[in-house]
C-alpha atoms as a PDB file:
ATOM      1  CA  UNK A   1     -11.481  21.451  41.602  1.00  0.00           C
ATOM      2  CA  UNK A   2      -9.217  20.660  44.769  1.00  0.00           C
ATOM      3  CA  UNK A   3      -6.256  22.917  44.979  1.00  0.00           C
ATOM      4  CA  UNK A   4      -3.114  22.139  46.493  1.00  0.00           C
ATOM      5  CA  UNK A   5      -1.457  24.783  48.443  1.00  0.00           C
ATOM      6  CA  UNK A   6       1.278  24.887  51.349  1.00  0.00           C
ATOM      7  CA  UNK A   7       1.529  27.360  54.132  1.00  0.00           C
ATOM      8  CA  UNK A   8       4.953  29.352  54.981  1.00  0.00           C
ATOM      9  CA  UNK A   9       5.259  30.994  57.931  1.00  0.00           C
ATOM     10  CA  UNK A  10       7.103  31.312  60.984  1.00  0.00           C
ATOM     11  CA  UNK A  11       5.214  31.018  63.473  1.00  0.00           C
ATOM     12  CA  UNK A  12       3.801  27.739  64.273  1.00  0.00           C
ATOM     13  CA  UNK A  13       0.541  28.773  65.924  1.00  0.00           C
ATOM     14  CA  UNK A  14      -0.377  31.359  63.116  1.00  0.00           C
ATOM     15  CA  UNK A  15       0.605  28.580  60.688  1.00  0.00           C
ATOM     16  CA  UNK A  16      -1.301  26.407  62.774  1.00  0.00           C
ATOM     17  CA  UNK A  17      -4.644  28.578  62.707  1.00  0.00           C
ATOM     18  CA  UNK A  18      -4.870  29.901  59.081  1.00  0.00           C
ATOM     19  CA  UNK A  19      -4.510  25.591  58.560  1.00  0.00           C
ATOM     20  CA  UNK A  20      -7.572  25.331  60.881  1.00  0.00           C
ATOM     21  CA  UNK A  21      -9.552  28.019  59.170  1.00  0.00           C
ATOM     22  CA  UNK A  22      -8.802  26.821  55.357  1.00  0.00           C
ATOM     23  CA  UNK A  23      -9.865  23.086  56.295  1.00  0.00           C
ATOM     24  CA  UNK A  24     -13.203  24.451  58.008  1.00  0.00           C
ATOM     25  CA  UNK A  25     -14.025  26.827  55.548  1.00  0.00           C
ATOM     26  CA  UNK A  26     -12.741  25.708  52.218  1.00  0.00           C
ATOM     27  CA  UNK A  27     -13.483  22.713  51.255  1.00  0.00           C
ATOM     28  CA  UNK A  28     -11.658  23.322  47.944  1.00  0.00           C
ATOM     29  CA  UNK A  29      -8.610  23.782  49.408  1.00  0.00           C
ATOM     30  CA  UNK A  30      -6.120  20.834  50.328  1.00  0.00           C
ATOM     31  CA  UNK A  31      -3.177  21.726  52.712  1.00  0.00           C
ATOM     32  CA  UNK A  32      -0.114  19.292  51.983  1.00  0.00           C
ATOM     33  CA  UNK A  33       1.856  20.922  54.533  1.00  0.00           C
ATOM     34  CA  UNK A  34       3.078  23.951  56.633  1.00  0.00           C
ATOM     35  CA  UNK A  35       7.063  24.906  56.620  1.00  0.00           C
ATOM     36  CA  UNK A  36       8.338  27.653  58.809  1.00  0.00           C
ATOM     37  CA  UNK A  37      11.229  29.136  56.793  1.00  0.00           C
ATOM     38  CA  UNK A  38      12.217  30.284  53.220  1.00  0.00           C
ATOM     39  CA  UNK A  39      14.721  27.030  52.539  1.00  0.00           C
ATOM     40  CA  UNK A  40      12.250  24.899  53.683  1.00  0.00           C
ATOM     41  CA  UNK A  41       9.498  26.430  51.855  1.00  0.00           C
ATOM     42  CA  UNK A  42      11.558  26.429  48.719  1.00  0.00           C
ATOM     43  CA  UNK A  43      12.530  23.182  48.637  1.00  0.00           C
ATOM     44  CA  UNK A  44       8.953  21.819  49.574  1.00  0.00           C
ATOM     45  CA  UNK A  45       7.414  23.773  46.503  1.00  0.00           C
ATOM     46  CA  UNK A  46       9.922  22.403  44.233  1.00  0.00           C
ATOM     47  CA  UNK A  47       8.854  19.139  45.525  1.00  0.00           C
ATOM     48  CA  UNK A  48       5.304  19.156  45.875  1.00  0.00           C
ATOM     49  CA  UNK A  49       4.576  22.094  42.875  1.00  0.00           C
ATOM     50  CA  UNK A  50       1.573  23.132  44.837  1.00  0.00           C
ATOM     51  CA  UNK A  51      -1.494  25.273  42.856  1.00  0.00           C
ATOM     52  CA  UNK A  52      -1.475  28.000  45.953  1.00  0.00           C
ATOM     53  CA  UNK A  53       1.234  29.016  48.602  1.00  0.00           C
ATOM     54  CA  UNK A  54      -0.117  30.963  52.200  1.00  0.00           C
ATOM     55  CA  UNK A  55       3.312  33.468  52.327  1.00  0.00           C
ATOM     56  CA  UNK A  56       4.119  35.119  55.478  1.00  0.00           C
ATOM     57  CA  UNK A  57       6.544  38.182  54.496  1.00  0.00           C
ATOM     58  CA  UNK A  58       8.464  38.548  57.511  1.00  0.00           C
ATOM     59  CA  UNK A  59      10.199  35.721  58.643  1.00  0.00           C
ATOM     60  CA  UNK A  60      13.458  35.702  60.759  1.00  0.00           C
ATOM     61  CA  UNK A  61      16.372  34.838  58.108  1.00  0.00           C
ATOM     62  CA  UNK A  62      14.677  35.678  54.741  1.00  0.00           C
ATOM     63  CA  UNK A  63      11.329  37.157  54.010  1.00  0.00           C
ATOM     64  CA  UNK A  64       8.215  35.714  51.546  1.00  0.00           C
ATOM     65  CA  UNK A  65       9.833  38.335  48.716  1.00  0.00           C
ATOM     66  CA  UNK A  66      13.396  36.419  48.867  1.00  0.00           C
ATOM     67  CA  UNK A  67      11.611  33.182  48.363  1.00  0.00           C
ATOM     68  CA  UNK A  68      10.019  34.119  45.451  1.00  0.00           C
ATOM     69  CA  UNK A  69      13.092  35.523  43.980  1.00  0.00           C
ATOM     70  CA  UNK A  70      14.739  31.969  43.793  1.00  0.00           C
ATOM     71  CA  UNK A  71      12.135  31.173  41.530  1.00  0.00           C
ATOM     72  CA  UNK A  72      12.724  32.092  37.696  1.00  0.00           C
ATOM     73  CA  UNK A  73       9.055  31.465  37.048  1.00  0.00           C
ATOM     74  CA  UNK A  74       6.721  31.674  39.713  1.00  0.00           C
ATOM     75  CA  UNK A  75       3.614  28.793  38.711  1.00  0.00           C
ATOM     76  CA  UNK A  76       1.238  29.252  41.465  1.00  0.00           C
ATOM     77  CA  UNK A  77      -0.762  31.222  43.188  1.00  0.00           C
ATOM     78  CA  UNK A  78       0.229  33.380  46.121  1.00  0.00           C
ATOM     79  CA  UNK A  79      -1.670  34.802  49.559  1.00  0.00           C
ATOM     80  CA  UNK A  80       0.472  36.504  51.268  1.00  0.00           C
ATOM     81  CA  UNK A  81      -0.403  36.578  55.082  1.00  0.00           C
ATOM     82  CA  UNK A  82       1.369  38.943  57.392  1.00  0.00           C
ATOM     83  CA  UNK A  83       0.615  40.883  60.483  1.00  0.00           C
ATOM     84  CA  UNK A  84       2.304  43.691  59.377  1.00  0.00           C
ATOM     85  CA  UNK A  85       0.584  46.261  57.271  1.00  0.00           C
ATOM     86  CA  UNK A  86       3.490  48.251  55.501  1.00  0.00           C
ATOM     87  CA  UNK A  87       4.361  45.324  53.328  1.00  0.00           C
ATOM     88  CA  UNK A  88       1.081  45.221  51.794  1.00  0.00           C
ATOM     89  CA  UNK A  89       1.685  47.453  48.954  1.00  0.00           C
ATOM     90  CA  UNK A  90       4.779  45.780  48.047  1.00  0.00           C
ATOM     91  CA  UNK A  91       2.535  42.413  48.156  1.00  0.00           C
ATOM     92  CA  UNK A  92       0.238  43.942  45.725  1.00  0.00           C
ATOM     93  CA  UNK A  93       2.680  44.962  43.308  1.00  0.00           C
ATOM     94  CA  UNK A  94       5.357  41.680  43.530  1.00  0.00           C
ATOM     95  CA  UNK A  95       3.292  39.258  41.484  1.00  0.00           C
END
């Protein structure tokens, strides 16, 4: 089973190198494309309704947890990727 997912976050080169390591290392895993805010990443899930989304948290204008709250239902899986540790817990407990 492929699964489509989409990668949100920031900064280009970390976007750049979690792409990278998904495509060498899961084969199962089909990256339609990499956005580097929360409009853009909204607007591209609405469009593409990928299975799996790679969700920075802290992103200049709006963070990973405002994105999801424009979503009534959220019908995919997350992975939220961050650098910074204290959001973790409120990761584990969002979805």
């Amino acid at each position: 089973m492929i699964l489509n997912a989409i990668i949100v976050d920031d900064e280009h080169k970390a976007a750049k190198s979690l792409q990278n390591i998904i495509i060498k290392n899961f084969k199962e895993v089909n990256i339609l494309d990499i956005v580097h805010d929360v409009e853009g990443a909204e607007i591209l899930i609405r469009k593409l309704n990928p299975d799996l989304v790679f969700l920075d948290i802290v992103m200049p204008e709006e963070s990973g947890f405002e994105l999801l709250k424009k979503f009534k239902s959220i019908d995919f899986e997350i992975i939220f990727v961050t650098s910074h540790d204290e959001y973790a817990l409120n990761a584990i407990k969002c979805c």
